[in-house]
C-alpha atoms as a PDB file:
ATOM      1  CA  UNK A   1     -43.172 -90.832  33.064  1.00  0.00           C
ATOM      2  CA  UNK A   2     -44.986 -87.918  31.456  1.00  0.00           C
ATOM      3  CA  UNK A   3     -43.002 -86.324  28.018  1.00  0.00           C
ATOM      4  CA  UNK A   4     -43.483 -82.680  27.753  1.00  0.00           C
ATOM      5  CA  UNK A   5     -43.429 -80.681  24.447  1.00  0.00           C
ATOM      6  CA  UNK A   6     -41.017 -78.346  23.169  1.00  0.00           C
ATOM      7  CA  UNK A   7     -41.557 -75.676  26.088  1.00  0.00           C
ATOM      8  CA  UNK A   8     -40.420 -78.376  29.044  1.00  0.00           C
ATOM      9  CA  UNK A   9     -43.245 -77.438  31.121  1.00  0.00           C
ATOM     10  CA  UNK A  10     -46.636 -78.889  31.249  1.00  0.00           C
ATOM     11  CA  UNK A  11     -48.569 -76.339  29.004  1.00  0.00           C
ATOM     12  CA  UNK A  12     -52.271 -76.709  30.576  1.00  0.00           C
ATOM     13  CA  UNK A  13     -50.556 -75.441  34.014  1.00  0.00           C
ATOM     14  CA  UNK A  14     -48.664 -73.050  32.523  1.00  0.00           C
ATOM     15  CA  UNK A  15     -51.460 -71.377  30.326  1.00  0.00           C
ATOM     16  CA  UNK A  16     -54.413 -71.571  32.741  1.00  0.00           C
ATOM     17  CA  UNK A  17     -52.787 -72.845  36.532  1.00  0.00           C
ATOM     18  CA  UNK A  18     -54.675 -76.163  36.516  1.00  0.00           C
ATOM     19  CA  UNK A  19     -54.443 -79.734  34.578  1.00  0.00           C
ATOM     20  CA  UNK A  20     -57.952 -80.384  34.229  1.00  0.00           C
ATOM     21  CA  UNK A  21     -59.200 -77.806  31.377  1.00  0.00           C
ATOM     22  CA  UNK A  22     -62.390 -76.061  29.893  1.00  0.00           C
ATOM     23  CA  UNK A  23     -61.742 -74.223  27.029  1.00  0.00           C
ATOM     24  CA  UNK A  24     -64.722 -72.722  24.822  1.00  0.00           C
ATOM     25  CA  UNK A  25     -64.604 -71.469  21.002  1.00  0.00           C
ATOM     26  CA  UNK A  26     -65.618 -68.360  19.646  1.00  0.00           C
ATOM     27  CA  UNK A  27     -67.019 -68.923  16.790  1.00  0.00           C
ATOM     28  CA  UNK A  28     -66.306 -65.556  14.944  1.00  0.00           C
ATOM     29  CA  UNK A  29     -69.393 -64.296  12.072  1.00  0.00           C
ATOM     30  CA  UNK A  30     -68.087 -64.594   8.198  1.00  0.00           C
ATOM     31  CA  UNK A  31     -65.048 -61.873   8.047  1.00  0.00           C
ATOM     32  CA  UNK A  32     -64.354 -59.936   5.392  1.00  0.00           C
ATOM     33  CA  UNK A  33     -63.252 -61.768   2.401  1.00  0.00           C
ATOM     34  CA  UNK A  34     -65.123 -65.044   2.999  1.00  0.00           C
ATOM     35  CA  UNK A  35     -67.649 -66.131   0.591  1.00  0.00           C
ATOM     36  CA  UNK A  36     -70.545 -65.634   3.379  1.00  0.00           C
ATOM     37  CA  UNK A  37     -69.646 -62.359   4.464  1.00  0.00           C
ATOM     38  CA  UNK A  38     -72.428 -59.794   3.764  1.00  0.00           C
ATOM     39  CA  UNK A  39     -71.547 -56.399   4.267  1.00  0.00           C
ATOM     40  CA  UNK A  40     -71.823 -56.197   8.132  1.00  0.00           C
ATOM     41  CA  UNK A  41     -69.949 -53.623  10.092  1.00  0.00           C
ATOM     42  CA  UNK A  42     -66.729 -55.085  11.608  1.00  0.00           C
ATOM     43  CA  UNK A  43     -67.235 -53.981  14.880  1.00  0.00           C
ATOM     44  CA  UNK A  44     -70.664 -56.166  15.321  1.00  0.00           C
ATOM     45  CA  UNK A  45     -68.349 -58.868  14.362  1.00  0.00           C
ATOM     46  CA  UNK A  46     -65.907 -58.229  16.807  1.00  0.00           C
ATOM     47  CA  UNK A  47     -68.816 -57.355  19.813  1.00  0.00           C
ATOM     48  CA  UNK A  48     -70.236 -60.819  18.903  1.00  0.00           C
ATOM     49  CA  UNK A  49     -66.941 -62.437  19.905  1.00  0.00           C
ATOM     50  CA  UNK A  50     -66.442 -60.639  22.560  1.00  0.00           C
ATOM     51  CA  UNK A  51     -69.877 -61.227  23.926  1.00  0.00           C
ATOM     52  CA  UNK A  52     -69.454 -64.976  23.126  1.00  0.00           C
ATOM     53  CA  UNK A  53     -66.246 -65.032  24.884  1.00  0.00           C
ATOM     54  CA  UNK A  54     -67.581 -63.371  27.701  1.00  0.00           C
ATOM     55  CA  UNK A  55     -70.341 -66.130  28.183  1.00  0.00           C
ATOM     56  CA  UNK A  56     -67.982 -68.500  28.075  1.00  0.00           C
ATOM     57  CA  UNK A  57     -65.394 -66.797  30.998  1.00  0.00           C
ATOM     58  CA  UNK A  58     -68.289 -65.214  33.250  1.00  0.00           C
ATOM     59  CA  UNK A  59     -69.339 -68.673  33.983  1.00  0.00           C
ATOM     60  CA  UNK A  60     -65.795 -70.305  34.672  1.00  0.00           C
ATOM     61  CA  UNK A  61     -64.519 -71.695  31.617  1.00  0.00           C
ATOM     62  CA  UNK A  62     -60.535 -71.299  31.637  1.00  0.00           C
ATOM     63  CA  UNK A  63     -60.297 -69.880  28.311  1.00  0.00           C
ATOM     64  CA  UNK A  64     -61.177 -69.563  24.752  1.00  0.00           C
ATOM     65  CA  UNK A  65     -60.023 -69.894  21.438  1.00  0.00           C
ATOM     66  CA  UNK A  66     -61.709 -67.410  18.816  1.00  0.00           C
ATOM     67  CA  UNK A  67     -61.693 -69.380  15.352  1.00  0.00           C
ATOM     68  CA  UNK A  68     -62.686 -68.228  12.112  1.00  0.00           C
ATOM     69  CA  UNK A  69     -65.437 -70.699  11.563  1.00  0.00           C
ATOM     70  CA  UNK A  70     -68.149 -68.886   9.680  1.00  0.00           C
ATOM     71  CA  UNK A  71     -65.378 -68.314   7.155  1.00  0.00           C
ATOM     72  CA  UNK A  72     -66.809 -71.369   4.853  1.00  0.00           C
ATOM     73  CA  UNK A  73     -65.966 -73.060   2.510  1.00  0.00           C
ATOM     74  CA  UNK A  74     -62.242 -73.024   4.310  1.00  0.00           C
ATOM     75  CA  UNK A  75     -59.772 -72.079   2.588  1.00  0.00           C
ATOM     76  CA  UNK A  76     -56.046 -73.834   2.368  1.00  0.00           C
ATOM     77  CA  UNK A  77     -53.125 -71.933   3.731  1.00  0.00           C
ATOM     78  CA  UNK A  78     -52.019 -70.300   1.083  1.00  0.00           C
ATOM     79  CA  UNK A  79     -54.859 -69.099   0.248  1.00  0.00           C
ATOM     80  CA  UNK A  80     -55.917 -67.304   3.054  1.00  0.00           C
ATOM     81  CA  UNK A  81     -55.778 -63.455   2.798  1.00  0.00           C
ATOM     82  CA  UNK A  82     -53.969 -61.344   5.379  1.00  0.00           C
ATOM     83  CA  UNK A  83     -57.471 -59.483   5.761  1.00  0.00           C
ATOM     84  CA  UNK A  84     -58.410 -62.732   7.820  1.00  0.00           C
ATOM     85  CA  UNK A  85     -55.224 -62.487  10.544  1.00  0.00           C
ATOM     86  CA  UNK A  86     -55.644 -58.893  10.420  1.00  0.00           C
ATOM     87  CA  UNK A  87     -59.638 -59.118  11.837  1.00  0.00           C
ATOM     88  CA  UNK A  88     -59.117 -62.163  13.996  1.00  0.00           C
ATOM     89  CA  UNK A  89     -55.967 -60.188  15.539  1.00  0.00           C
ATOM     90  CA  UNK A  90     -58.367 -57.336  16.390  1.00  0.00           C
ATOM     91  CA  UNK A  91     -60.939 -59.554  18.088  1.00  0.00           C
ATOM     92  CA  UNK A  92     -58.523 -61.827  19.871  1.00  0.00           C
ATOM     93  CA  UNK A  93     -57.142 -58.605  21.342  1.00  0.00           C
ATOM     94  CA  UNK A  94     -59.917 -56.988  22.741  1.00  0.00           C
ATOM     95  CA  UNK A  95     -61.106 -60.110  24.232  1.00  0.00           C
ATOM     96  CA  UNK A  96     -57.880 -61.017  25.750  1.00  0.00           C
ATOM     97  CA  UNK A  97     -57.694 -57.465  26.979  1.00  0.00           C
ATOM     98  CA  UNK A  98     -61.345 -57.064  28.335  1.00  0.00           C
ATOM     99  CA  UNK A  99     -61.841 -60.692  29.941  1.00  0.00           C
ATOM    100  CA  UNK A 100     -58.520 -61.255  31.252  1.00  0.00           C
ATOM    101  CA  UNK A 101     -58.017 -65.008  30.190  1.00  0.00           C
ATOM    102  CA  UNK A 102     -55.911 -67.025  28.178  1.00  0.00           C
ATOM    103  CA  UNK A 103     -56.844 -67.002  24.519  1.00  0.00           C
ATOM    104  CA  UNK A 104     -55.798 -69.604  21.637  1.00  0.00           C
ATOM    105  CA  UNK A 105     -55.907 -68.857  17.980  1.00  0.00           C
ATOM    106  CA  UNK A 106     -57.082 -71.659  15.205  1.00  0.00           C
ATOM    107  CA  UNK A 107     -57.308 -70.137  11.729  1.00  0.00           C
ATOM    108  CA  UNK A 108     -59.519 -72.557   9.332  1.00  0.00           C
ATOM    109  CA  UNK A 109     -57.910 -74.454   7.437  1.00  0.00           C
ATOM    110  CA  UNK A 110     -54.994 -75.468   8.547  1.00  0.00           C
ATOM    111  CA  UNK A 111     -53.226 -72.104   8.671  1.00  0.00           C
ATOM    112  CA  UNK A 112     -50.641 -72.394  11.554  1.00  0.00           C
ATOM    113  CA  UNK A 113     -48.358 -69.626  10.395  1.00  0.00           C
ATOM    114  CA  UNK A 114     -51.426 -67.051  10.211  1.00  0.00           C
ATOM    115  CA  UNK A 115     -52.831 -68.067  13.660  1.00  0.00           C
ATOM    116  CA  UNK A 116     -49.115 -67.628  15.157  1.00  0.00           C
ATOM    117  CA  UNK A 117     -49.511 -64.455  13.325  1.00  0.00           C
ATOM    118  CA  UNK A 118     -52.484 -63.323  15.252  1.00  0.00           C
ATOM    119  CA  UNK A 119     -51.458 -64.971  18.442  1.00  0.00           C
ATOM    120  CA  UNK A 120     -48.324 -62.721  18.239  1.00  0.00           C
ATOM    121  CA  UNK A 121     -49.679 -59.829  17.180  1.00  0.00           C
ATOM    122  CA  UNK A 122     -52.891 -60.414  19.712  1.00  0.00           C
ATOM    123  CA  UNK A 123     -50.867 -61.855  23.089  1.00  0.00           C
ATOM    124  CA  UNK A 124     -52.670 -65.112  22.432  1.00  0.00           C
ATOM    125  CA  UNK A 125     -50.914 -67.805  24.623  1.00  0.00           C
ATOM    126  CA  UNK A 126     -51.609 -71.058  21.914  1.00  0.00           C
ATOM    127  CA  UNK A 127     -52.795 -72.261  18.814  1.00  0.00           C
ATOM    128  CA  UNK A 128     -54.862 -75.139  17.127  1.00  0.00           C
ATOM    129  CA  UNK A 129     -53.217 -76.627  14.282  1.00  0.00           C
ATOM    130  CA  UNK A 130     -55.767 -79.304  12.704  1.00  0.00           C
ATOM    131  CA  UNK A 131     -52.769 -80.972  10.947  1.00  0.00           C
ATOM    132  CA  UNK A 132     -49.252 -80.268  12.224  1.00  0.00           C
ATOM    133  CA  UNK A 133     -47.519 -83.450  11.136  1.00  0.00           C
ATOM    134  CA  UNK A 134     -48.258 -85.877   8.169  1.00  0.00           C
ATOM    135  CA  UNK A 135     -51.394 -85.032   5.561  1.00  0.00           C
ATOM    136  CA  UNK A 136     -54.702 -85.985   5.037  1.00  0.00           C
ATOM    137  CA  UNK A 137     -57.467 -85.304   2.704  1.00  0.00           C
ATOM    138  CA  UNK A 138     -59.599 -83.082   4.077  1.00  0.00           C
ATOM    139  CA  UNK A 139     -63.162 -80.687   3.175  1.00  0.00           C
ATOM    140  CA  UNK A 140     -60.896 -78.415   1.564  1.00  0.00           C
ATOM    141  CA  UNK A 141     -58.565 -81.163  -0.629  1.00  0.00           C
ATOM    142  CA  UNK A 142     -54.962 -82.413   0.238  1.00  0.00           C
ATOM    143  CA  UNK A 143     -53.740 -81.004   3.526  1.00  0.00           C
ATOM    144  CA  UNK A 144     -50.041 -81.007   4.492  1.00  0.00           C
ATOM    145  CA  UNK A 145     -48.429 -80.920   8.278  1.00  0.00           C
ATOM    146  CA  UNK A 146     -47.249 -77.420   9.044  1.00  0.00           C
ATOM    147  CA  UNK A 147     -45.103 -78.208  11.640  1.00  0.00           C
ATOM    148  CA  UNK A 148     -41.667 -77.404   9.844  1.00  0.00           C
ATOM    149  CA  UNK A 149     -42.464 -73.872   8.220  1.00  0.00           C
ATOM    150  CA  UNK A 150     -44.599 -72.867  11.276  1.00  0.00           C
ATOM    151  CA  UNK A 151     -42.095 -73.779  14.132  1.00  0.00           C
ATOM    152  CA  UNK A 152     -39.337 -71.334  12.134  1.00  0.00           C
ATOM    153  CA  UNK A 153     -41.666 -69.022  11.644  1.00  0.00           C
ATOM    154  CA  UNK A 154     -42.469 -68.754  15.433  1.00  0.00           C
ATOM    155  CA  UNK A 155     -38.428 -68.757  16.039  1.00  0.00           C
ATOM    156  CA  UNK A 156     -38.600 -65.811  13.061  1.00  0.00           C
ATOM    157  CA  UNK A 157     -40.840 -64.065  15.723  1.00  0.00           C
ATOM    158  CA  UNK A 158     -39.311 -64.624  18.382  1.00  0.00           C
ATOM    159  CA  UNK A 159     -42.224 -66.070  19.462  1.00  0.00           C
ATOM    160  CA  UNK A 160     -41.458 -69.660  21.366  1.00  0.00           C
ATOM    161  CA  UNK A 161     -43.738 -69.431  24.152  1.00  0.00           C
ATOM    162  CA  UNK A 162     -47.161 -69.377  22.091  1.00  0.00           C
ATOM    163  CA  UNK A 163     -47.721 -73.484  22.648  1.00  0.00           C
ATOM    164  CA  UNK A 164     -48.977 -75.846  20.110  1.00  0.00           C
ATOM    165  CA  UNK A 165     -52.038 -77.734  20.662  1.00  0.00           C
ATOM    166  CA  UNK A 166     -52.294 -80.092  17.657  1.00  0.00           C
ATOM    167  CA  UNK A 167     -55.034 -82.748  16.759  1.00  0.00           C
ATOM    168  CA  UNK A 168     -53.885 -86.526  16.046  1.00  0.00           C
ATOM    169  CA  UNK A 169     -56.258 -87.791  13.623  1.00  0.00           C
ATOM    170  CA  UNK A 170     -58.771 -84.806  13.029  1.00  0.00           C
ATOM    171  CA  UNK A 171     -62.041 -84.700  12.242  1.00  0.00           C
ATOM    172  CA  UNK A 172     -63.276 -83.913   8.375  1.00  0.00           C
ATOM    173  CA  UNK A 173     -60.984 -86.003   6.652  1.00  0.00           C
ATOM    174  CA  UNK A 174     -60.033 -89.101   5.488  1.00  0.00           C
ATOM    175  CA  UNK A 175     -56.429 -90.417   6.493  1.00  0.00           C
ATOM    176  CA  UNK A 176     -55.760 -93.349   3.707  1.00  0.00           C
ATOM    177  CA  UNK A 177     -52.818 -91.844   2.872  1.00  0.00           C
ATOM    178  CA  UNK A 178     -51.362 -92.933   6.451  1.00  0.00           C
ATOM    179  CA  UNK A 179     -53.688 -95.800   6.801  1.00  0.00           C
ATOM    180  CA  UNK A 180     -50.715 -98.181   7.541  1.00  0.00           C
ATOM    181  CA  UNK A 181     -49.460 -96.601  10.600  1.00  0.00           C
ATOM    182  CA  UNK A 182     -51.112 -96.500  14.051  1.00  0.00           C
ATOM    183  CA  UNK A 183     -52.737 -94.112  14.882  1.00  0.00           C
ATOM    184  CA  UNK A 184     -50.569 -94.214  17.840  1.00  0.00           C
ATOM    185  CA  UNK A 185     -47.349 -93.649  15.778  1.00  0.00           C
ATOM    186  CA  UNK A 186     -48.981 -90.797  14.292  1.00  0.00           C
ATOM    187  CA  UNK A 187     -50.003 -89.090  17.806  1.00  0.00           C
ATOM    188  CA  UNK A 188     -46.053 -89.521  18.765  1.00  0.00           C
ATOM    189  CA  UNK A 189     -45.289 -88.066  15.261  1.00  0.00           C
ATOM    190  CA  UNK A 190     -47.329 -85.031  16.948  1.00  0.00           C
ATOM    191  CA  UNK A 191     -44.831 -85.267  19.897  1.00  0.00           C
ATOM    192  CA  UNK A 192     -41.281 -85.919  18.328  1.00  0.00           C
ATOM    193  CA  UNK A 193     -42.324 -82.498  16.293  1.00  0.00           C
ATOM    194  CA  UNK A 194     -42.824 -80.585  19.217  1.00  0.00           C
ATOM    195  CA  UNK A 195     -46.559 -79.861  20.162  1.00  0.00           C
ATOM    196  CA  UNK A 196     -47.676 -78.952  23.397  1.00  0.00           C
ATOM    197  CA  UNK A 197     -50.826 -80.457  23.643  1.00  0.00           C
ATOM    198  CA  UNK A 198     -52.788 -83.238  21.416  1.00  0.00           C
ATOM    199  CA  UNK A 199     -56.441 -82.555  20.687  1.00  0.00           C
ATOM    200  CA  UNK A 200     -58.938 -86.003  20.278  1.00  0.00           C
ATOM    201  CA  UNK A 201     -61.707 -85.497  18.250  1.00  0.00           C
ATOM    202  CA  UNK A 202     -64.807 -87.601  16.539  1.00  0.00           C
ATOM    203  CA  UNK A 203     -65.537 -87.508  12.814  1.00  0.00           C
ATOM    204  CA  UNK A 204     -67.031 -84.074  12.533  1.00  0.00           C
ATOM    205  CA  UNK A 205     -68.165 -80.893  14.319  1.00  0.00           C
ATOM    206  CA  UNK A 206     -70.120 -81.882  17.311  1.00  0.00           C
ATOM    207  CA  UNK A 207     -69.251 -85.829  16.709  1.00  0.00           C
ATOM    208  CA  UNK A 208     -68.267 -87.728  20.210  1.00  0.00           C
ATOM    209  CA  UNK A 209     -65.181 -89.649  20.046  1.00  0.00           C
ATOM    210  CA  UNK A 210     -65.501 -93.226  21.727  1.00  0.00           C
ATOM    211  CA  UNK A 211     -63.533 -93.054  24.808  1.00  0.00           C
ATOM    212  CA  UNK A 212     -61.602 -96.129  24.167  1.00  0.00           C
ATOM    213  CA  UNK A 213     -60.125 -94.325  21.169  1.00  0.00           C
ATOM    214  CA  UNK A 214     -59.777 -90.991  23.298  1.00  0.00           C
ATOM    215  CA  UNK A 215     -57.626 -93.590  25.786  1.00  0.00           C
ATOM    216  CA  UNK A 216     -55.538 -94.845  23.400  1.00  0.00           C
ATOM    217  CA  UNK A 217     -54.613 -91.261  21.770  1.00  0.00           C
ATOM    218  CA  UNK A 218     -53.896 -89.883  25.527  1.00  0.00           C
ATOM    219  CA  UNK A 219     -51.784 -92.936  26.626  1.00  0.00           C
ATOM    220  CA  UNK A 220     -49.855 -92.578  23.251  1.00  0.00           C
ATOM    221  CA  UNK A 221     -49.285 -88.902  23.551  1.00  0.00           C
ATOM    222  CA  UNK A 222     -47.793 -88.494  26.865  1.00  0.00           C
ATOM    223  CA  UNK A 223     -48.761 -84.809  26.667  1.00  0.00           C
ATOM    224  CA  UNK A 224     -51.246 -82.671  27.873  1.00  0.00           C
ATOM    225  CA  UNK A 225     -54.358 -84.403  26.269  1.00  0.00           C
ATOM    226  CA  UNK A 226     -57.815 -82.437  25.060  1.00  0.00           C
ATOM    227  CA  UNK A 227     -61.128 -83.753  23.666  1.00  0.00           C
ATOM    228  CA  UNK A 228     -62.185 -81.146  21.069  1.00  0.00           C
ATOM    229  CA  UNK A 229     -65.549 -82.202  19.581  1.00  0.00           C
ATOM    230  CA  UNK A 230     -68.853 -83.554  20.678  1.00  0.00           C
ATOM    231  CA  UNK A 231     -68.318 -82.614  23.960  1.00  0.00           C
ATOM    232  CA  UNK A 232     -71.877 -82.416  26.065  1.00  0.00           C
ATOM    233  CA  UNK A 233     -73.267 -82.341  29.634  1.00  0.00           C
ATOM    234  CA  UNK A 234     -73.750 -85.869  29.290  1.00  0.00           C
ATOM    235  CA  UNK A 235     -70.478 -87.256  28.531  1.00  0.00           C
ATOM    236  CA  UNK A 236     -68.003 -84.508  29.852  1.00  0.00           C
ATOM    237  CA  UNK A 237     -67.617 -86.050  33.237  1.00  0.00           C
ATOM    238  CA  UNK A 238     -66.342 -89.004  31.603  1.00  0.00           C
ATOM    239  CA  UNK A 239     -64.046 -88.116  29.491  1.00  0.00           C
ATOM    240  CA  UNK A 240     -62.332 -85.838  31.382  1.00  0.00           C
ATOM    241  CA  UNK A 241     -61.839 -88.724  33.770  1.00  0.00           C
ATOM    242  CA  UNK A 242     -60.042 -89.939  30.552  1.00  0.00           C
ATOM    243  CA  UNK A 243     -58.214 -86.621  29.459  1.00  0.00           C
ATOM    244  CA  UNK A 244     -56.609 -83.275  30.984  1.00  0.00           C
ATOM    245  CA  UNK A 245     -59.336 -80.650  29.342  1.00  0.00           C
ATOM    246  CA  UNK A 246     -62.404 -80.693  26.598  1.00  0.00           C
ATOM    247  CA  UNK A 247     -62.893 -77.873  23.999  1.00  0.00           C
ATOM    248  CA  UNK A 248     -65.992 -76.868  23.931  1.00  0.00           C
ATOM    249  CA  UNK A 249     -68.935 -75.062  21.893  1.00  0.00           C
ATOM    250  CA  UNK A 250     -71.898 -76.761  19.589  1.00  0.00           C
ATOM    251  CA  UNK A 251     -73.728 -77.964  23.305  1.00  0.00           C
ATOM    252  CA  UNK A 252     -73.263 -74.279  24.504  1.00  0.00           C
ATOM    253  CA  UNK A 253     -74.783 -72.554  22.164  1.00  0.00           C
ATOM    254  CA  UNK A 254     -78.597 -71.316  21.913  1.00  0.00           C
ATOM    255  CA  UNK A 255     -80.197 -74.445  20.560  1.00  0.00           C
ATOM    256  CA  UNK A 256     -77.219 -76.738  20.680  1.00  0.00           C
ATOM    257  CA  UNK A 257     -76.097 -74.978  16.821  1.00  0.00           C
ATOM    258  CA  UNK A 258     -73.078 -73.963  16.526  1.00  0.00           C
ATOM    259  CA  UNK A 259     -73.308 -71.190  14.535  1.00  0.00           C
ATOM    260  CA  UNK A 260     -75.620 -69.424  17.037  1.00  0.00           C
ATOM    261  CA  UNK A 261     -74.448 -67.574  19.575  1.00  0.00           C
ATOM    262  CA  UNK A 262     -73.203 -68.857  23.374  1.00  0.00           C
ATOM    263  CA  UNK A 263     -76.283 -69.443  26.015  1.00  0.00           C
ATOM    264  CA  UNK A 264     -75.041 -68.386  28.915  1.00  0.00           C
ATOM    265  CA  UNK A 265     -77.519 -70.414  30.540  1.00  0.00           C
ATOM    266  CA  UNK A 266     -75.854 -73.497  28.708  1.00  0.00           C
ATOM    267  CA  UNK A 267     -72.157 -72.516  29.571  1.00  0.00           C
ATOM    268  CA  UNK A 268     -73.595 -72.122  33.903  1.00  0.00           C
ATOM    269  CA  UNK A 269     -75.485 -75.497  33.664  1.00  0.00           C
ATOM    270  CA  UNK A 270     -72.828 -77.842  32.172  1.00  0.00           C
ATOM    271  CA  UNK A 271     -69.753 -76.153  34.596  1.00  0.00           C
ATOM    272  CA  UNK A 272     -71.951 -76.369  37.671  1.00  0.00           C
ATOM    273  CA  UNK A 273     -72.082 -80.061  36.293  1.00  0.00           C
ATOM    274  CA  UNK A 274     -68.351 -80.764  36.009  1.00  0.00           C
ATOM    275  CA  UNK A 275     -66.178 -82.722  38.572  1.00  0.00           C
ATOM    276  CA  UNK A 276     -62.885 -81.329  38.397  1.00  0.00           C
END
């Protein structure tokens, strides 16, 4: 029988009315405070989201989730200035407000409490957490769960129905440091702490999990169950014979790079492809 997360309801219906899920990322420009941000008015960063958001929707994807991605090198939790909530709360806004569709927050690296934050402050409906239970080692160093401070945070708010989609075993990192447990026990570690969803992914950005491994992580998650890298026309068929929904963005962009903008061309071709 099918667990469900902390909510008691099967979030991929109650988010976007379906089980079988295509959700795209906005990959928002360099903000304001990143190392790679050069000056450039805030509202071209903002109509660049929306526009890439837009691509995504117009074409039938169920949703998006606007990430601050050309925010490198990441920064850890702490670290991240409330300049970055304050810009992606802005963004997430107008394109929940313009486009009509459910939106999900992930705030690079790691920061759960900033993207609940947003999400609140935005009427975002989820948020990515890369690591919401156990550690790793990741781009940006050691990487802690957030699962504890963030779930009283979102009580703090008042905010219990923004779900949790959380990765098991996420890409750009090593995971030594829980290298003798399953990978199993660490998908139900996901579960017993009360996320809504569980994200699969490869080894990087754009990377294609094997679906043997994406198996394994949706039989051992008895959640809602995502793919959320290397994605692509030719392999999104089969996996989501494997999973409930794929998250979606490096094959849909202009050139297949994901820090270019959306091709709508791209985004029509591969959902007039999908079996659903």
């Amino acid at each position: 029988m099918t667990q469900l997360g902390q909510s008691g309801a099967d979030a991929l219906v109650e988010l976007f009315g379906r089980t079988k899920v295509v959700i795209g990322v906005v990959h928002l420009a360099p903000l304001p405070g990143s190392p790679r941000f050069d000056g450039e008015a805030v509202e071209a960063i903002y109509q660049r989201g929306l526009d890439d958001a837009r691509s995504y929707l117009d074409a039938g994807c169920d949703g998006v989730i606007v990430e601050n991605h050309g925010d490198i090198p990441f920064a850890k939790p702490d670290d991240i200035g409330p300049e970055t909530a304050a810009y992606m709360a802005v963004v997430s806004d107008r394109i929940r407000r313009e486009l009509g569709k459910p939106v999900g927050i992930n705030v690079l690296a790691n920061a759960a409490i900033p993207a609940l934050a947003i999400a609140s402050a935005a009427g975002a409906g989820f948020i990515r957490v890369n690591q919401w239970a156990n550690a790793y080692v990741a781009n940006e160093g050691f990487v802690e769960g957030e699962s504890g401070r963030a779930a009283r945070y979102r009580a703090k708010l008042r905010a219990n129905g923004i779900r949790v989609f959380a990765d098991a075993h996420v890409k750009h990192g090593a995971h030594a440091i829980v290298a003798d447990r399953p990978v199993e026990e660490l998908v139900k570690d996901l579960v017993f702490f009360d996320a809504d969803a569980i994200i699969a992914t490869g080894q990087r950005t754009g990377h294609a999990a094997d679906l043997s491994y994406i198996r394994m992580i949706k039989e051992a998650a008895g959640l809602p169950t995502l793919v959320g890298s290397g994605v692509t026309p030719d392999n999104a068929n089969d996996i989501l014979g494997i999973v409930d929904g794929v998250i979606i963005a490096s094959a849909l962009k202009h050139d297949g790079v994901w820090w270019n903008q959306v091709d709508p061309a791209r985004v029509k071709t591969f959902m007039a492809g999908l079996r659903r």
